[in-house]
C-alpha atoms as a PDB file:
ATOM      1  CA  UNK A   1      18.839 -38.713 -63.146  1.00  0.00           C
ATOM      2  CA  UNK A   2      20.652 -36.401 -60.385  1.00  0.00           C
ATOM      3  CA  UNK A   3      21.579 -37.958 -56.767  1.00  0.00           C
ATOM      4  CA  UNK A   4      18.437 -36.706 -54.967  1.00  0.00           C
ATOM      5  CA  UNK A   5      16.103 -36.759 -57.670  1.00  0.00           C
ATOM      6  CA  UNK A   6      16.723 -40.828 -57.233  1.00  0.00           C
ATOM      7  CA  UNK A   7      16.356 -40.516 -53.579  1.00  0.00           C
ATOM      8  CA  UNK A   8      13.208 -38.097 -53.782  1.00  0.00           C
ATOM      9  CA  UNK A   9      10.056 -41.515 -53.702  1.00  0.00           C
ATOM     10  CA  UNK A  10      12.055 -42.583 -50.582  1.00  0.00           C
ATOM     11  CA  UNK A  11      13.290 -39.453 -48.461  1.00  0.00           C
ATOM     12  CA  UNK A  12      10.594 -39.307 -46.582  1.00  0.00           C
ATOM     13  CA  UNK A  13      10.553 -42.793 -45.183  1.00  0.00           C
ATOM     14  CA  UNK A  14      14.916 -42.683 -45.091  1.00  0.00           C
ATOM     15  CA  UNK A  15      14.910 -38.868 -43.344  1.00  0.00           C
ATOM     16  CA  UNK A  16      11.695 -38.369 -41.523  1.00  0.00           C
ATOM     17  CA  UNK A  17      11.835 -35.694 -39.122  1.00  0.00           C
ATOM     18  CA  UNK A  18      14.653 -35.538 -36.488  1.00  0.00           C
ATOM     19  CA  UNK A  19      12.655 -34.459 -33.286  1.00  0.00           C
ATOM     20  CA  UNK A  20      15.943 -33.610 -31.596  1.00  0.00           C
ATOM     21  CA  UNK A  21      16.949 -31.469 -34.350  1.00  0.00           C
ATOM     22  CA  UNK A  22      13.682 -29.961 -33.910  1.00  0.00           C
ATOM     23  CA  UNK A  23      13.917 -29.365 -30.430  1.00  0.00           C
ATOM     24  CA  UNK A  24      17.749 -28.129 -30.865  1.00  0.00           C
ATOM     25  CA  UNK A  25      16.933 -25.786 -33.496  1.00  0.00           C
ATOM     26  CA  UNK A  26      13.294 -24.155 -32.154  1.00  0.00           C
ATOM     27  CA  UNK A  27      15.181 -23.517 -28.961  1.00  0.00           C
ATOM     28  CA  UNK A  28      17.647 -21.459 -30.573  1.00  0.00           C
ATOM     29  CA  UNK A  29      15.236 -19.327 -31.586  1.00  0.00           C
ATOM     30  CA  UNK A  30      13.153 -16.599 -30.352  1.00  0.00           C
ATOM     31  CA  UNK A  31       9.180 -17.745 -31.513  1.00  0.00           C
ATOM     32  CA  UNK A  32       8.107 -16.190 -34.694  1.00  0.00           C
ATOM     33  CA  UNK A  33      11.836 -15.706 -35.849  1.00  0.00           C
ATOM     34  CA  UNK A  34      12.539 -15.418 -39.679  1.00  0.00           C
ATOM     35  CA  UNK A  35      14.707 -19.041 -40.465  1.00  0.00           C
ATOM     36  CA  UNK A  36      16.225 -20.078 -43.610  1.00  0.00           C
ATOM     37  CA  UNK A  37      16.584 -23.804 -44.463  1.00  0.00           C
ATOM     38  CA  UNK A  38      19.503 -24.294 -46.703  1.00  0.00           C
ATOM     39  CA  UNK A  39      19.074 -27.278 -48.107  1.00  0.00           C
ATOM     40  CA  UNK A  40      15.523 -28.457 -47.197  1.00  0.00           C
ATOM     41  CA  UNK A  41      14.694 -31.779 -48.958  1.00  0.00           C
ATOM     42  CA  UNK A  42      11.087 -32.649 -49.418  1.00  0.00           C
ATOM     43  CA  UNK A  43      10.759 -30.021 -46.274  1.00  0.00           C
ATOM     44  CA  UNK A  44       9.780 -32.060 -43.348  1.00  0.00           C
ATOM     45  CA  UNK A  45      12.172 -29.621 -40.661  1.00  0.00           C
ATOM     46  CA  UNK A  46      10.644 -26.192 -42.276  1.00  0.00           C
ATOM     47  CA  UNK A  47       7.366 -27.573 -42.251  1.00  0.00           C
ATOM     48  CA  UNK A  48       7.571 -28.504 -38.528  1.00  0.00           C
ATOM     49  CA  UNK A  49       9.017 -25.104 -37.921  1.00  0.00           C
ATOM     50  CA  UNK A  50       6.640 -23.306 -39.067  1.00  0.00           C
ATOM     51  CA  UNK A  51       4.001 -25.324 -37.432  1.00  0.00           C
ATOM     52  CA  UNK A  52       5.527 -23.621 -33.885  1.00  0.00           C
ATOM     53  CA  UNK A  53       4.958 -20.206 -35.118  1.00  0.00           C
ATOM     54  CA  UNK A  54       8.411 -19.741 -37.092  1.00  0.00           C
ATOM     55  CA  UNK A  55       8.377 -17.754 -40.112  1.00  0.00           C
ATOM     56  CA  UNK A  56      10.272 -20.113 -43.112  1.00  0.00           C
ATOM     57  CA  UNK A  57      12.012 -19.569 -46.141  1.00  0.00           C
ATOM     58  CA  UNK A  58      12.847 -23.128 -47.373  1.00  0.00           C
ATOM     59  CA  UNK A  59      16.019 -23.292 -49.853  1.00  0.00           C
ATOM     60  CA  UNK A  60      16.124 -26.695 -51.925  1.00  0.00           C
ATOM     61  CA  UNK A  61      17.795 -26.870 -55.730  1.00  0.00           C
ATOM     62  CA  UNK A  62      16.066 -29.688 -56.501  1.00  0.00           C
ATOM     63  CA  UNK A  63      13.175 -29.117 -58.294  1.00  0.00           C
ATOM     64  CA  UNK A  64      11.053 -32.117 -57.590  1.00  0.00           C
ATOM     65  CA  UNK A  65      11.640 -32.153 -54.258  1.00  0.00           C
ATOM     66  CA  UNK A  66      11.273 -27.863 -53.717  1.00  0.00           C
ATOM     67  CA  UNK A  67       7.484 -28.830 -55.207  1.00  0.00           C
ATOM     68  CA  UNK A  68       6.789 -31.571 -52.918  1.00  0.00           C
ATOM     69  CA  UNK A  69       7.592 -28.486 -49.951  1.00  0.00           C
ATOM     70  CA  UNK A  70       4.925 -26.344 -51.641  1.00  0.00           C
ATOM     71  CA  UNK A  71       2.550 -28.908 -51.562  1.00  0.00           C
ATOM     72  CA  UNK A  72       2.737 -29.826 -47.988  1.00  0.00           C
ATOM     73  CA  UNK A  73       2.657 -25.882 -47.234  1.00  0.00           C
ATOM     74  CA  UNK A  74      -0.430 -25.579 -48.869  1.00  0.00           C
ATOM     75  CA  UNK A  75      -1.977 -28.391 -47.405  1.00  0.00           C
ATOM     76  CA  UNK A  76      -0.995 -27.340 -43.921  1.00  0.00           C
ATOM     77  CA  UNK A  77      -1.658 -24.063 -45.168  1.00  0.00           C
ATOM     78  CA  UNK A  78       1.593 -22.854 -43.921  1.00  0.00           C
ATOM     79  CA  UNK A  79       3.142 -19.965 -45.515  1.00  0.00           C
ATOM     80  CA  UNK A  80       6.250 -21.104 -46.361  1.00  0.00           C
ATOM     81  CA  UNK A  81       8.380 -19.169 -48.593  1.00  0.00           C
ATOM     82  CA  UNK A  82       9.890 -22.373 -51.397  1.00  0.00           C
ATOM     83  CA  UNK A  83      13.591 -20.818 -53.836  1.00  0.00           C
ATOM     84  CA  UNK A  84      15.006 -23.375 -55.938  1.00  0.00           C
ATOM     85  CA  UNK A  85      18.293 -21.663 -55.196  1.00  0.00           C
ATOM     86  CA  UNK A  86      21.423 -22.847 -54.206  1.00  0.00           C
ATOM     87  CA  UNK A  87      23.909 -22.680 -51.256  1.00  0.00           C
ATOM     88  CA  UNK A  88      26.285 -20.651 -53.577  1.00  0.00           C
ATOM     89  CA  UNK A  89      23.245 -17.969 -54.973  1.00  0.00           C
ATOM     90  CA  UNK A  90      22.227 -17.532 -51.241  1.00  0.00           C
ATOM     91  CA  UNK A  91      22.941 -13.643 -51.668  1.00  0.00           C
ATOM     92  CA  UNK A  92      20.242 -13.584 -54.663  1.00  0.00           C
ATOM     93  CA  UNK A  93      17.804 -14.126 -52.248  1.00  0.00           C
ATOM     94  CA  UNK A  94      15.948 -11.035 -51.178  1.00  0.00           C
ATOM     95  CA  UNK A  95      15.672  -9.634 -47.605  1.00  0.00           C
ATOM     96  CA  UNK A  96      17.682 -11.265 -44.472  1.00  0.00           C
ATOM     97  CA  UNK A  97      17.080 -13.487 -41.896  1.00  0.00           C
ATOM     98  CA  UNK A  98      17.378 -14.602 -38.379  1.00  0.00           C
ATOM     99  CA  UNK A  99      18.464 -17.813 -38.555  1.00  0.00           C
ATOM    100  CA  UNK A 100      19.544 -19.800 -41.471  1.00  0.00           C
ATOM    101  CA  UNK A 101      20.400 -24.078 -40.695  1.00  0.00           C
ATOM    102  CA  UNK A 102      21.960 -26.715 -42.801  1.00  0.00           C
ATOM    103  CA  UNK A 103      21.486 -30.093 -41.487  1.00  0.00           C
ATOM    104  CA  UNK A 104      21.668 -33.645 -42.298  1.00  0.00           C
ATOM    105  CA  UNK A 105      25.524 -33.291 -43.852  1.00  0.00           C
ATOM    106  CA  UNK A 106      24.626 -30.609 -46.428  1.00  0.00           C
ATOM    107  CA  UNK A 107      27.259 -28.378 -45.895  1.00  0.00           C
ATOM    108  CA  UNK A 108      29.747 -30.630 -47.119  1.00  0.00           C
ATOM    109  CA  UNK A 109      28.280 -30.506 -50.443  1.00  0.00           C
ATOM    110  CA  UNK A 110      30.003 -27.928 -51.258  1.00  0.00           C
ATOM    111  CA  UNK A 111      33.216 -28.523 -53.818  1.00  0.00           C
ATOM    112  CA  UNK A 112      36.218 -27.414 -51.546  1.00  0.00           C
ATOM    113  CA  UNK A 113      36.999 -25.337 -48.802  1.00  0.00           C
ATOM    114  CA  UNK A 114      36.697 -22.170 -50.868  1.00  0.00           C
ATOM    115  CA  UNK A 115      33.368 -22.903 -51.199  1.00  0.00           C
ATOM    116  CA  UNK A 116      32.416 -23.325 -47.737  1.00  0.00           C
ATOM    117  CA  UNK A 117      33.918 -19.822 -47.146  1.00  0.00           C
ATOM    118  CA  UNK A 118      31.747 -18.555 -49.610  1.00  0.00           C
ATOM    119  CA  UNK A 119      29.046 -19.845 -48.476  1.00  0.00           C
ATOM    120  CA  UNK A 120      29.607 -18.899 -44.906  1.00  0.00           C
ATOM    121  CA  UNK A 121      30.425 -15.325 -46.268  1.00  0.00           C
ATOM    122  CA  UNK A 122      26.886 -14.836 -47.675  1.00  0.00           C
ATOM    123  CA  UNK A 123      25.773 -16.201 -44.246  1.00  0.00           C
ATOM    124  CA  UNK A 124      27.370 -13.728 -42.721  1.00  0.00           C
ATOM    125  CA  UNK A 125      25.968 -10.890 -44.660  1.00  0.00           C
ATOM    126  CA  UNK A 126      22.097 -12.269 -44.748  1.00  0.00           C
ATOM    127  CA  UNK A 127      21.828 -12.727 -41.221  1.00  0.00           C
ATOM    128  CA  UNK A 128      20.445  -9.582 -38.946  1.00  0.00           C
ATOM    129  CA  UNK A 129      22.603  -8.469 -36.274  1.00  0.00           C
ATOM    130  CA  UNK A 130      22.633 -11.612 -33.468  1.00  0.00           C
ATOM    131  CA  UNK A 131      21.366 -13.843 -36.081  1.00  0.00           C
ATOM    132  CA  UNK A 132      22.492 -17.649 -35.780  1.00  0.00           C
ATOM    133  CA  UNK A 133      23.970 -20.159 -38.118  1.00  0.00           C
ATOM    134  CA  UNK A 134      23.402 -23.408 -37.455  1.00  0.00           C
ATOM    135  CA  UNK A 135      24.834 -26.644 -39.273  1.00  0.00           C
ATOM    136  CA  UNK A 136      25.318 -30.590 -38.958  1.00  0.00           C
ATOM    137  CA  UNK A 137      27.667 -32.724 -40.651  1.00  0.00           C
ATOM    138  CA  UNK A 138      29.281 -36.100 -39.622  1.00  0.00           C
ATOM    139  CA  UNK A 139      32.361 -36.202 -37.519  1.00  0.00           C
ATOM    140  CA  UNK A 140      34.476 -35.939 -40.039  1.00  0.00           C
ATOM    141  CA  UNK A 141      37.419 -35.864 -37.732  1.00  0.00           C
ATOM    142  CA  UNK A 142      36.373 -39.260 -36.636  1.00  0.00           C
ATOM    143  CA  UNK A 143      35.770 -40.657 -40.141  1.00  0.00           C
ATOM    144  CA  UNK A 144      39.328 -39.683 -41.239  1.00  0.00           C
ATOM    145  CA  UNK A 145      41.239 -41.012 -38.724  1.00  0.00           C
ATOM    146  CA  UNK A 146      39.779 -44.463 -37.961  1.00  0.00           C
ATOM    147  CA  UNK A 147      38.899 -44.977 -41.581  1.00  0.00           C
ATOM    148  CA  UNK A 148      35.866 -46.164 -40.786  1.00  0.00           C
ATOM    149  CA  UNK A 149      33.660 -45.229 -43.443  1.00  0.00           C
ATOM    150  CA  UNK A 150      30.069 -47.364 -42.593  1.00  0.00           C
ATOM    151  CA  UNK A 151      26.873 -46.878 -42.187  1.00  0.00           C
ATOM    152  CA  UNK A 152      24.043 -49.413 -40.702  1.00  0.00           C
ATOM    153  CA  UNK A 153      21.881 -50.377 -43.772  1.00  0.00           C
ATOM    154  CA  UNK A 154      17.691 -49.328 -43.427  1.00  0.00           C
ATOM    155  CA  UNK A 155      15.813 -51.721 -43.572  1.00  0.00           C
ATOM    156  CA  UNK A 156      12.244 -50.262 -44.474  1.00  0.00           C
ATOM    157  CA  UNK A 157       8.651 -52.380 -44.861  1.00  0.00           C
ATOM    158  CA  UNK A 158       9.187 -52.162 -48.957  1.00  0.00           C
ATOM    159  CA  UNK A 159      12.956 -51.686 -49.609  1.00  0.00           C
ATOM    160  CA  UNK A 160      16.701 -51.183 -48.148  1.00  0.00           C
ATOM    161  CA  UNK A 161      18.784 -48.450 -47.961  1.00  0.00           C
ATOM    162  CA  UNK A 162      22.303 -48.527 -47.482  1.00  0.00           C
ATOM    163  CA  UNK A 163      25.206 -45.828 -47.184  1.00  0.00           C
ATOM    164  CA  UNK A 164      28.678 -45.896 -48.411  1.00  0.00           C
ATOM    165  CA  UNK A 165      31.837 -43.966 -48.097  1.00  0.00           C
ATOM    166  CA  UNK A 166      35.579 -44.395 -49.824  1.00  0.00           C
ATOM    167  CA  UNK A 167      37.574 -42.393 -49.644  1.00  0.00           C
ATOM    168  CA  UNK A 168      38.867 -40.177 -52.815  1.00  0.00           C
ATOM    169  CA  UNK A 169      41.999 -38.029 -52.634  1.00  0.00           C
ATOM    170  CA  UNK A 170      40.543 -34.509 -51.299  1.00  0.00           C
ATOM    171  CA  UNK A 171      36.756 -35.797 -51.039  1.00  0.00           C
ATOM    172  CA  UNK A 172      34.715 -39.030 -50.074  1.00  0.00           C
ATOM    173  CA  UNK A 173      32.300 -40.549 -52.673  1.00  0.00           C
ATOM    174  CA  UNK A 174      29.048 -41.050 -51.131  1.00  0.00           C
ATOM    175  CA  UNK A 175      27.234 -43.660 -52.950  1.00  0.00           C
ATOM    176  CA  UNK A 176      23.631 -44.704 -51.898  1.00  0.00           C
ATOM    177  CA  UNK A 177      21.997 -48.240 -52.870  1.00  0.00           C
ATOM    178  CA  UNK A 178      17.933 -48.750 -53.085  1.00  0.00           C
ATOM    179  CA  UNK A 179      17.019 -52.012 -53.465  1.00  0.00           C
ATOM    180  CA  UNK A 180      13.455 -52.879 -54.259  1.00  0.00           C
ATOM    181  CA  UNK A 181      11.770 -55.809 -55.790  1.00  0.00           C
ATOM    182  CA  UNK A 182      14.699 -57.190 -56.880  1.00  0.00           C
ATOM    183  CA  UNK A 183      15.911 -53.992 -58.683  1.00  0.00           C
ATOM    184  CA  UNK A 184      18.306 -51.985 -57.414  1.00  0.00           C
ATOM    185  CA  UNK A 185      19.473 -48.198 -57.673  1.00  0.00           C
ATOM    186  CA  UNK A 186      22.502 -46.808 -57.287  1.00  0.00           C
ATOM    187  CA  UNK A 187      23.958 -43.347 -57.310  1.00  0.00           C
ATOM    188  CA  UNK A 188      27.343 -41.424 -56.367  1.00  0.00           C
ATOM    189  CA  UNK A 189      27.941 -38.060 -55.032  1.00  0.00           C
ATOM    190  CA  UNK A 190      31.562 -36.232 -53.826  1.00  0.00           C
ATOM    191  CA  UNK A 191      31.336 -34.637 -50.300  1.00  0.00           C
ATOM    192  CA  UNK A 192      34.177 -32.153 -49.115  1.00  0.00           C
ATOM    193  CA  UNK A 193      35.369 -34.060 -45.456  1.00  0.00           C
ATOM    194  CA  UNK A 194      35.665 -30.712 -43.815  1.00  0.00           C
ATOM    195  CA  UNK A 195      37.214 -30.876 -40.227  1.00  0.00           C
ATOM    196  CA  UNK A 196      36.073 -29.157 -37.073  1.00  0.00           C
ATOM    197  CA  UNK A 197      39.255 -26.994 -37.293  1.00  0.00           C
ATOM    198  CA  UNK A 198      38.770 -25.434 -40.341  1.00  0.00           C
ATOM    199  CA  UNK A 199      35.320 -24.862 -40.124  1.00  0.00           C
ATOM    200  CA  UNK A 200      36.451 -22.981 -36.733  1.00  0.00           C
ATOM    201  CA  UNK A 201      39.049 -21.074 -38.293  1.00  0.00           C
ATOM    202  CA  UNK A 202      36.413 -20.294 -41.717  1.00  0.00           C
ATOM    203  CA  UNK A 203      33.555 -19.174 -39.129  1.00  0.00           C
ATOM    204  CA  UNK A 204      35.822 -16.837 -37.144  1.00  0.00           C
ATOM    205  CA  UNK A 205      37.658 -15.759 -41.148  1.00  0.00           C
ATOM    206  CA  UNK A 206      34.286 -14.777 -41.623  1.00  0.00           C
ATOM    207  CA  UNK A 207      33.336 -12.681 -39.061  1.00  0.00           C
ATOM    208  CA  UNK A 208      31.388 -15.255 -36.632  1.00  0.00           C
ATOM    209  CA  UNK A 209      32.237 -14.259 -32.941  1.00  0.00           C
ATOM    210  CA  UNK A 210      30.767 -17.111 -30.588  1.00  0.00           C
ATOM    211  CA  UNK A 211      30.463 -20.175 -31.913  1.00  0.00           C
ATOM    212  CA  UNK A 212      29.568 -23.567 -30.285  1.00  0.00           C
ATOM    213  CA  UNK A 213      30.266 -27.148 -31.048  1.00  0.00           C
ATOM    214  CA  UNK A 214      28.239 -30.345 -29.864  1.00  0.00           C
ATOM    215  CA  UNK A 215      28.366 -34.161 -30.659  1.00  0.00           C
ATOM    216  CA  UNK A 216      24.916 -34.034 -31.302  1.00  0.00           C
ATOM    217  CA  UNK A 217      21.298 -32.745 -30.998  1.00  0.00           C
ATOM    218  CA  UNK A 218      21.140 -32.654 -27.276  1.00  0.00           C
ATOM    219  CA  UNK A 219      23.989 -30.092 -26.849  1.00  0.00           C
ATOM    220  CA  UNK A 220      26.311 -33.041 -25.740  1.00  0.00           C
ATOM    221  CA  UNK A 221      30.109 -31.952 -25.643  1.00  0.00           C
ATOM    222  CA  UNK A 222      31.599 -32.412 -29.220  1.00  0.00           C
ATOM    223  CA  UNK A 223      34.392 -34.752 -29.289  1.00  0.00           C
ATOM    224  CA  UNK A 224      36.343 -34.786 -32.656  1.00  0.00           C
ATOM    225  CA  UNK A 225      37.372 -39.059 -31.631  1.00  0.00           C
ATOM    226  CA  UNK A 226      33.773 -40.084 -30.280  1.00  0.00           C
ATOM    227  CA  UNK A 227      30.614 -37.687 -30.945  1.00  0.00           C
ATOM    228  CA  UNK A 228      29.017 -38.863 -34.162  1.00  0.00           C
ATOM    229  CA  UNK A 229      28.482 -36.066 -35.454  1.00  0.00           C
ATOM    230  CA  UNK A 230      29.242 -32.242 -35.843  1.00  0.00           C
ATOM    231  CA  UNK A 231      26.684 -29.670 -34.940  1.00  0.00           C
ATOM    232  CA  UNK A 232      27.786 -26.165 -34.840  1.00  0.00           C
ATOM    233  CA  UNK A 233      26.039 -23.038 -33.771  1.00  0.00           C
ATOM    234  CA  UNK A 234      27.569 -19.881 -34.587  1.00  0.00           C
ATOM    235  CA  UNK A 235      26.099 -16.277 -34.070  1.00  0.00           C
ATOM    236  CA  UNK A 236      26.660 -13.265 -35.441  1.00  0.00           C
ATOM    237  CA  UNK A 237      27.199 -10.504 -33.211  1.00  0.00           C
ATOM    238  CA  UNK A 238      24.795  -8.083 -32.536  1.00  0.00           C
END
């Protein structure tokens, strides 16, 4: 059984919708924009999205979960566009966009740096003129040099979730625990720590003029020893 495929009875209750995110991101945005989510889950951002008017493509490899987005387009009867694509085949998707986001530490899914530059590349070259790019990881800055690697367990009305990190040479295994009636399940994934720095330096590699970094989803000043996380909005120019 693959990572999220595990996750996919619980997501909703462990990742409902962010309303700051929500806020953050529509405000980006002129109304009625064309947005890509990279990396959508069960959909709960696009769907929320397009409920304010937004027109959404909604980019999610995993196949259980991309259905569980067409089903609460149709019920909502939101035309939402669903690709079981990938972050590396974004350039086999057809037409371009005005916006394309990556939240809830997605990005760092991706294998290695060269990967990230990839990805940003295809960004780069499906986003109209002005077009944003916005993404959220954790601080990995912060993470790397205190070493502190934990997460407050989730404690839910039928089960707990908790989070762990350990470190890995190059990566971090991510490992998440469900625990349920006595049972428990357990699964492991490699993230890419990717630093502010580099991510600055791959953005601007890339072609990315202005870009803007905040600790977190109400545009508070990033700080790579306190914020706890990275949000980055980077646009390409016009």
């Amino acid at each position: 059984m693959s990572f999220y495929l595990s996750l996919t009875p619980y997501y909703d209750a462990i990742f409902p919708t962010n309303e700051k995110a929500l806020s953050f991101i529509a405000s980006q945005f002129k109304k009625g924009a064309s947005l890509l989510d990279a990396g959508a889950g069960t959909g709960n951002m696009a769907v929320s999205l397009a409920k304010q008017g937004f027109q959404l493509t909604a980019m999610e490899p995993e196949g259980v979960m991309a259905e569980q987005i067409r089903s609460k387009a149709e019920s909502g009867h939101l035309p939402i566009a669903v690709t079981t694509k990938t972050m590396q085949q974004l350039d086999e998707l057809e037409g371009s966009f005005d916006g394309i986001y990556c939240i809830g530490n997605t990005l760092v899914h991706l294998h290695d740096e060269q990967e990230i530059r990839s990805f940003f590349k295809q960004v780069f070259q499906k986003l109209n003129n002005g077009g944003r790019l916005i993404f959220q990881i954790v601080n990995y800055d912060k993470v790397l040099k205190s070493g502190d690697f934990t997460f407050p367990v989730m404690e839910k009305d039928s089960f707990t979730f908790m989070r762990e990190y350990e470190l890995d040479g190059d990566h971090i295994l991510f490992t998440t625990s469900i625990s349920q009636n006595g049972s428990t399940i357990k699964n492991t994934i490699p993230l890419y720590p990717a630093t502010s720095k580099r991510l600055l330096s791959l953005l601007q590699d890339c072609g990315f003029k202005t870009v803007s970094m905040y600790g977190n989803f109400e545009s508070k000043e990033y700080s790579s020893l306190q914020s706890p996380a990275l949000i980055v909005s980077a646009v390409k120019p016009s």
